[in-house]
Structures are given as C-alpha cells and as structure tokens.
Protein backbone atom coordinates (compact mmCIF):
# COMPACT_ATOMS: atom_id res chain seq x y z
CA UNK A 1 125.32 167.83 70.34
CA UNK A 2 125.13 167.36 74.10
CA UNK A 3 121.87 168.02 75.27
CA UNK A 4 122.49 170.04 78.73
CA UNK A 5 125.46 172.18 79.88
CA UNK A 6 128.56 171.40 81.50
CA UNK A 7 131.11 173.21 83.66
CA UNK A 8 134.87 172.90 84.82
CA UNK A 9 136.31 172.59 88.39
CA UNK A 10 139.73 173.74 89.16
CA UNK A 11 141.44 173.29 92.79
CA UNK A 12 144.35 175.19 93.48
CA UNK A 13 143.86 178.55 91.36
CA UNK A 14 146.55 181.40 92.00
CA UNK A 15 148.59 183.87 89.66
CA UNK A 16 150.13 181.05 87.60
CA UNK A 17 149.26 177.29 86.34
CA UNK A 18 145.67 177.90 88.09
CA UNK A 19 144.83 181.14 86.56
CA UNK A 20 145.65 179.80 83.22
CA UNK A 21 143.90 176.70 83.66
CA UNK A 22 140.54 178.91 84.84
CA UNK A 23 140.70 181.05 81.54
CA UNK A 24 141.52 178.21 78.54
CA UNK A 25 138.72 176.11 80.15
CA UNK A 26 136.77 179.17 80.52
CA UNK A 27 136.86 179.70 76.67
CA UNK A 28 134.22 176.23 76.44
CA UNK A 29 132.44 176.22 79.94
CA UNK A 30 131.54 178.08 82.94
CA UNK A 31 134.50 177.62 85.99
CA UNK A 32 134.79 176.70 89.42
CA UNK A 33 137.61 178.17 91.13
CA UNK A 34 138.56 176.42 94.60
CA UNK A 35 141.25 178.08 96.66
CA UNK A 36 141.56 178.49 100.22
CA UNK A 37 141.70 182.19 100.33
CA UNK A 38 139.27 184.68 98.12
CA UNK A 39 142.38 186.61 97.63
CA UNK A 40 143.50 183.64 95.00
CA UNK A 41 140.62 183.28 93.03
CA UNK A 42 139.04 187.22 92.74
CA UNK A 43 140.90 188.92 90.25
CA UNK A 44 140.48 185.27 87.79
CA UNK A 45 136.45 185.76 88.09
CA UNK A 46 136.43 189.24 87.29
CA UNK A 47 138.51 188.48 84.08
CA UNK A 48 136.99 185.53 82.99
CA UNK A 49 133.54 187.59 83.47
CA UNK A 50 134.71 190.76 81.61
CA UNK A 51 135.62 188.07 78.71
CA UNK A 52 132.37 187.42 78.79
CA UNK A 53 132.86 183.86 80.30
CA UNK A 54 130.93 182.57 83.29
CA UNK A 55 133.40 181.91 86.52
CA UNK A 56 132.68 181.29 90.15
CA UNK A 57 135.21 181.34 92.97
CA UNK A 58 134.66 179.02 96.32
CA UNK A 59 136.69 179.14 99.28
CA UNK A 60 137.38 176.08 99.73
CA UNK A 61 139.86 173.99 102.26
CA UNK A 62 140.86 170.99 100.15
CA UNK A 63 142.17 169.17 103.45
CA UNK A 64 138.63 169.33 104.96
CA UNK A 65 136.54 166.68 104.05
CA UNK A 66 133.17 169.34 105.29
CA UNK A 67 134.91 172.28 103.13
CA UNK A 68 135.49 170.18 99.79
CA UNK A 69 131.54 168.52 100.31
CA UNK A 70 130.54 171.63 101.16
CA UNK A 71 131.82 173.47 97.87
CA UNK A 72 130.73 170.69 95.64
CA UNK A 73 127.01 171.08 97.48
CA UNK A 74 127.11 175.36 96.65
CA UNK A 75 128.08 174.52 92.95
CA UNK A 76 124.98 172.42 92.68
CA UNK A 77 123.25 175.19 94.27
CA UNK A 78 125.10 177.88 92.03
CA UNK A 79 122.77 179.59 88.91
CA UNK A 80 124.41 178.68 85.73
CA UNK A 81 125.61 175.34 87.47
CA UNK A 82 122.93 173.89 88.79
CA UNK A 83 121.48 170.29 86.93
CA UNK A 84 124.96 171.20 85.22
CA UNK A 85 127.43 168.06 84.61
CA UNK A 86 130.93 167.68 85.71
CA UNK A 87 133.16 167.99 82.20
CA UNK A 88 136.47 168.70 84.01
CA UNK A 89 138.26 168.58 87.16
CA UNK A 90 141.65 169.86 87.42
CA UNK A 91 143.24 169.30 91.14
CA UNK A 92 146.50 171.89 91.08
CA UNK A 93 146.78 172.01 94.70
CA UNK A 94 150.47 172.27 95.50
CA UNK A 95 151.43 172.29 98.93
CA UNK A 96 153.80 171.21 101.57
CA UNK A 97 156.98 172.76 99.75
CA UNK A 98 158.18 174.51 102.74
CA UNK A 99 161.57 175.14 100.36
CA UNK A 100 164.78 173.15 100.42
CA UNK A 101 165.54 172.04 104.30
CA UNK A 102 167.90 169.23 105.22
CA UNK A 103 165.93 165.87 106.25
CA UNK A 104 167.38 166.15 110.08
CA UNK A 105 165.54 169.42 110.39
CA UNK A 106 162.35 168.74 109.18
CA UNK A 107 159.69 168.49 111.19
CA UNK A 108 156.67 165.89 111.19
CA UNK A 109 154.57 169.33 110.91
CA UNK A 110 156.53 169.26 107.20
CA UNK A 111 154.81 166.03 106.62
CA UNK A 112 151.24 166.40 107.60
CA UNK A 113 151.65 169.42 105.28
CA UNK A 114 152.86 167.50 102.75
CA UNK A 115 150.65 164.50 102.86
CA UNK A 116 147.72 166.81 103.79
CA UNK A 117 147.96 169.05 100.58
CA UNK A 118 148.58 165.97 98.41
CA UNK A 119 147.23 162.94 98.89
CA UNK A 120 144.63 164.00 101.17
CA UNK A 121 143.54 166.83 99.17
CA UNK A 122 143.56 164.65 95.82
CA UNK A 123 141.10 162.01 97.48
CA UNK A 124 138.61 164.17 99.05
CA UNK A 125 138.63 166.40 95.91
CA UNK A 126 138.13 163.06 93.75
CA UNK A 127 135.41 161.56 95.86
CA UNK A 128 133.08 164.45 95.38
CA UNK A 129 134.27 165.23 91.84
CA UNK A 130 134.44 161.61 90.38
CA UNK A 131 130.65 160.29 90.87
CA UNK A 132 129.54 163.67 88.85
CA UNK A 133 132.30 162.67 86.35
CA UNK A 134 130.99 159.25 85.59
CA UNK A 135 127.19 161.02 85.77
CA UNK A 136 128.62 163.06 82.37
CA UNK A 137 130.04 159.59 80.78
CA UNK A 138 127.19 159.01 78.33
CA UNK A 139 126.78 163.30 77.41
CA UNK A 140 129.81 165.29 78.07
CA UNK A 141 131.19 166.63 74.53
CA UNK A 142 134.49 165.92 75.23
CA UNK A 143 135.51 161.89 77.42
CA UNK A 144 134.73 163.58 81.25
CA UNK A 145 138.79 164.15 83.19
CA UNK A 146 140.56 164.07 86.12
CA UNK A 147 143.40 166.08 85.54
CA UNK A 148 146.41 166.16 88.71
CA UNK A 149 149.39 168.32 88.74
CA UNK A 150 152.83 166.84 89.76
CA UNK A 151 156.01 168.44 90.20
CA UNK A 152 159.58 167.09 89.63
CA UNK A 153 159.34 165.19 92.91
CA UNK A 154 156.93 162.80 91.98
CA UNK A 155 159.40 161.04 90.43
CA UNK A 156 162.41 161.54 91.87
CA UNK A 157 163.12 162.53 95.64
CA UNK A 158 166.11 164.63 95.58
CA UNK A 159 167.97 165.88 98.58
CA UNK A 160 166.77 168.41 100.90
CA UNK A 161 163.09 167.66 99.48
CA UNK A 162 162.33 165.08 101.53
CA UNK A 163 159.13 166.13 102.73
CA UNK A 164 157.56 168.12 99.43
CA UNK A 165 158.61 164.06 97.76
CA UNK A 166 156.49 162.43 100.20
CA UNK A 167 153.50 164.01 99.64
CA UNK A 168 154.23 164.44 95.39
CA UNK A 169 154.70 160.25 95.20
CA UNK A 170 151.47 159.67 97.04
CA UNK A 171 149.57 161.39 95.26
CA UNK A 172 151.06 160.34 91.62
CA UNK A 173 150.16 157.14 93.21
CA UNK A 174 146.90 157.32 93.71
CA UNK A 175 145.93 159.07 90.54
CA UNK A 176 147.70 156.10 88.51
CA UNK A 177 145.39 153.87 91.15
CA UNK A 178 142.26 156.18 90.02
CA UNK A 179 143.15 156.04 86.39
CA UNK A 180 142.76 151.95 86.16
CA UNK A 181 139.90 151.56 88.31
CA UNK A 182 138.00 154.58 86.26
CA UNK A 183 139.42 154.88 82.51
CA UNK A 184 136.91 151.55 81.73
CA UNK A 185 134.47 153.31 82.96
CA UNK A 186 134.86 156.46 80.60
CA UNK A 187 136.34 158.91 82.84
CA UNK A 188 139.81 160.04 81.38
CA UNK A 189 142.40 160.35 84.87
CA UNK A 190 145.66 162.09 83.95
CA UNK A 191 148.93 163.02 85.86
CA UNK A 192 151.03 165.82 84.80
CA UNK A 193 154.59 166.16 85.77
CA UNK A 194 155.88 170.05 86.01
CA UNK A 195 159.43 169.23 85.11
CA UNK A 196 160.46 173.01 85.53
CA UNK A 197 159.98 176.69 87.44
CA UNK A 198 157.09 178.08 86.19
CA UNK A 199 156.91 181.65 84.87
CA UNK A 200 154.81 183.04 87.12
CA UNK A 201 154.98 187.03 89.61
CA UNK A 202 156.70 185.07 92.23
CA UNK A 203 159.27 183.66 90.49
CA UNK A 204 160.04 186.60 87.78
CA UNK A 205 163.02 187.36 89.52
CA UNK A 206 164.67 183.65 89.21
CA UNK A 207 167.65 183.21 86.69
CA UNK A 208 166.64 179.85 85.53
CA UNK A 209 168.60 177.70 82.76
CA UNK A 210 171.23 180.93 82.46
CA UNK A 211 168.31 183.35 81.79
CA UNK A 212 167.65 181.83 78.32
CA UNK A 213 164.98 182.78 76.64
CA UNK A 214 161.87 180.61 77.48
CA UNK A 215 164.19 178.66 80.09
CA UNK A 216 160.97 179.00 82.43
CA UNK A 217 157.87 177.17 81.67
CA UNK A 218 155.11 179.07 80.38
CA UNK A 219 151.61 178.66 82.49
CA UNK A 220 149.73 179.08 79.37
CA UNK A 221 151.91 176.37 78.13
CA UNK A 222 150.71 173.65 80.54
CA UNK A 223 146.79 174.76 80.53
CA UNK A 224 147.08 173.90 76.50
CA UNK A 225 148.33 170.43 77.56
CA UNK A 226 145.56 170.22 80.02
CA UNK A 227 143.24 171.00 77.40
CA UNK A 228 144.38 168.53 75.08
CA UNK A 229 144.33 165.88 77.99
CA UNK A 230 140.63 166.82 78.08
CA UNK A 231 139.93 166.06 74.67
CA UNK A 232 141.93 163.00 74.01
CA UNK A 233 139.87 160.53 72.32
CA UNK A 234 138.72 157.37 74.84
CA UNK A 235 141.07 155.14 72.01
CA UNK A 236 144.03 157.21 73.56
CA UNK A 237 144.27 158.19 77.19
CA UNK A 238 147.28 159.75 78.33
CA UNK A 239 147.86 158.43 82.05
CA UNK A 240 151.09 160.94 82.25
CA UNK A 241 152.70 163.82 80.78
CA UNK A 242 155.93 165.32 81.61
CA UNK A 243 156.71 169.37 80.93
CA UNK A 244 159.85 171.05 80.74
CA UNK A 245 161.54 173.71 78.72
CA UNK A 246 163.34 172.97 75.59
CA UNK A 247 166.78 173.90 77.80
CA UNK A 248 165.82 172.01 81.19
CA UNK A 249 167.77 168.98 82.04
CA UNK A 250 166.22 166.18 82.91
C-alpha cells in the first residue's frame, strides 16, 4: 500500500477525449485539469466533484514556459495536492489543425501554431511533469506515465495537412525520444495514435464511415486505453497504441 497520495494531470481537457480522461482517472485520484480557457475545464470539476471525486481546473498556456511552471507551482500549492506525487500525466493538447488548406496557402503563422501546440507544448509540459514522475518511481501504486495523444498525422502526412503533420511528427518524435531515455528509469512514456473522428458535441453532426453504428470513436473508449497504459506492468510498456473504429480504414 503506497504510503502518501497521488494525483493525475491532464493538459488539453474539453468536451471530448479530455473530459473523459479527467473522470476515469478521477475514479482513483484527485485531477488537474490544464486548459487555456476556464470555459474548458468548469463544467468537468463540477462533475467530477458532485461524483464525489476531487478535481481542480488551471488555466494554463501550454506554449508558455511561465504559464506551464506556473501551474505546476499552484498544484504544489493546491489543498489535497500538496506533498502529493505525480501518478499520471496525460498531455491531449491538440492544436494547429486550422482544417484542410492546400500547402501554397498556408501560412508560416500555420506552423508556429502547429509546432507551438505540439512539440513545444509536449516539452515544457514534460519538463515540469517528468522530475515529479520519477519522484513517484519507488511509491506510486501503479509504474508513474506519460501519456501523449496523436492523431492520424503522426504517421502519415496526407495532403492538404501539411501544417497539422508537422507539428503531430514532432511531437510523436520526441515522446518515442522521452520513452528510451525514461522507461529504465521507471517512468512508463506512451504515444497514442487517434486513428479516427471522435464522437464528441462538435462533431455530432459528421456522417462518418456511412453513419454506421459506432463508425466514430468513442471518448470513453480511448480514456479506458489510457487507463490501461497507466497500469501496464514495468515487464510490458506499451511505447504506442493506435485507435480506430472497427469500420475505419486504415
């Protein structure tokens, strides 16, 4: 039994993947919810607190090296979270999709946007999150993670997504960099792949995969993979996952 409390970080929360992150992770430990705007995160805290959970939300800038140490510094200073250890951080920051737009009419505004959001984001959110992670090594119930969500374009840069690929290979990049400098050391880093439109408000309207049933990907869906990423057994990391609906093609 670990001997002192832990809590879970999540970076990018909003109606979909984020929110359902926040409340399966919510079920074991108190939350963090980063998002830029209070807007994103509200609604989540009041539901993970009426569920008798523990949840706080931070505004946060994730391309601000002061906002993302700053946040980290109020959780320390947070009741419930202070002397706390790190157990989980989930970085589902997004980011520099802009939609589909033909290469010659992109802008280099498109790119900073892209490569702010994404590989920027991931490293200052993993500099302040990965020293607490390897702090929580020797007591955290479950191996400590670094969990990043990818998108189609991590993989594969298809036309008139030139800009959203940029900034989705970078950062796959440096989490598979993070993963073999810091799975010896005990902290489990993972990279997820959303393969798929989510099923989220903004996208309810979408005929996706001929309207099949489940032909969008469930958010509840992917925070049950997180979870499991989270308590793999060290004897079997997971670098990377790829999700997708039974129907998607691929």
């Amino acid at each position: 039994m670990a001997s002192k409390t832990f809590y879970a970080v999540i970076a990018g929360v909003g109606a979909g993947t984020g929110r359902s992150v926040a409340l399966k992770f919510a079920k074991t430990y108190p939350v963090v919810l980063l998002a830029r705007n209070p807007e994103s995160y509200g609604d989540i805290v009041e539901e993970i607190v009426d569920a008798g959970g523990r949840a706080v939300g931070i505004t946060t800038d994730v391309t601000s090296q002061e906002s993302v140490e700053s946040a980290f510094a109020q959780i320390q200073k947070t009741e419930g979270f202070a002397g706390a250890g790190l157990a989980a951080a989930i970085y589902n920051v997004s980011g520099g999709f802009g939609g589909r737009k033909p290469f010659l009419e992109t802008s280099i505004d498109d790119l900073d946007a892209s490569l702010s959001a994404n590989p920027r984001g991931l490293y200052l959110f993993a500099k302040s999150a990965l020293p607490l992670l390897l702090q929580s090594v020797p007591e955290s119930p479950n191996p400590p993670t670094l969990i990043v969500t990818g998108a189609t374009a991590s993989t594969r840069g298809s036309a008139f997504f030139s800009g959203f690929a940029v900034g989705k290979f970078a950062k796959r990049g440096l989490t598979q960099s993070l993963a073999r400098e810091f799975h010896p050391r005990g902290v489990h880093v993972a990279h997820a792949i959303i393969d798929a439109v989510i099923d989220i408000p903004r996208t309810r309207g979408f005929t996706v995969n001929n309207g099949v049933p489940d032909g969008k990907l469930d958010p509840n869906a992917i925070a049950d993979e997180y979870w499991h990423l989270h308590t793999q057994h060290r004897s079997g990391f997971t670098q990377e996952i790829d999700l997708r609906p039974y129907v998607e093609k691929f």
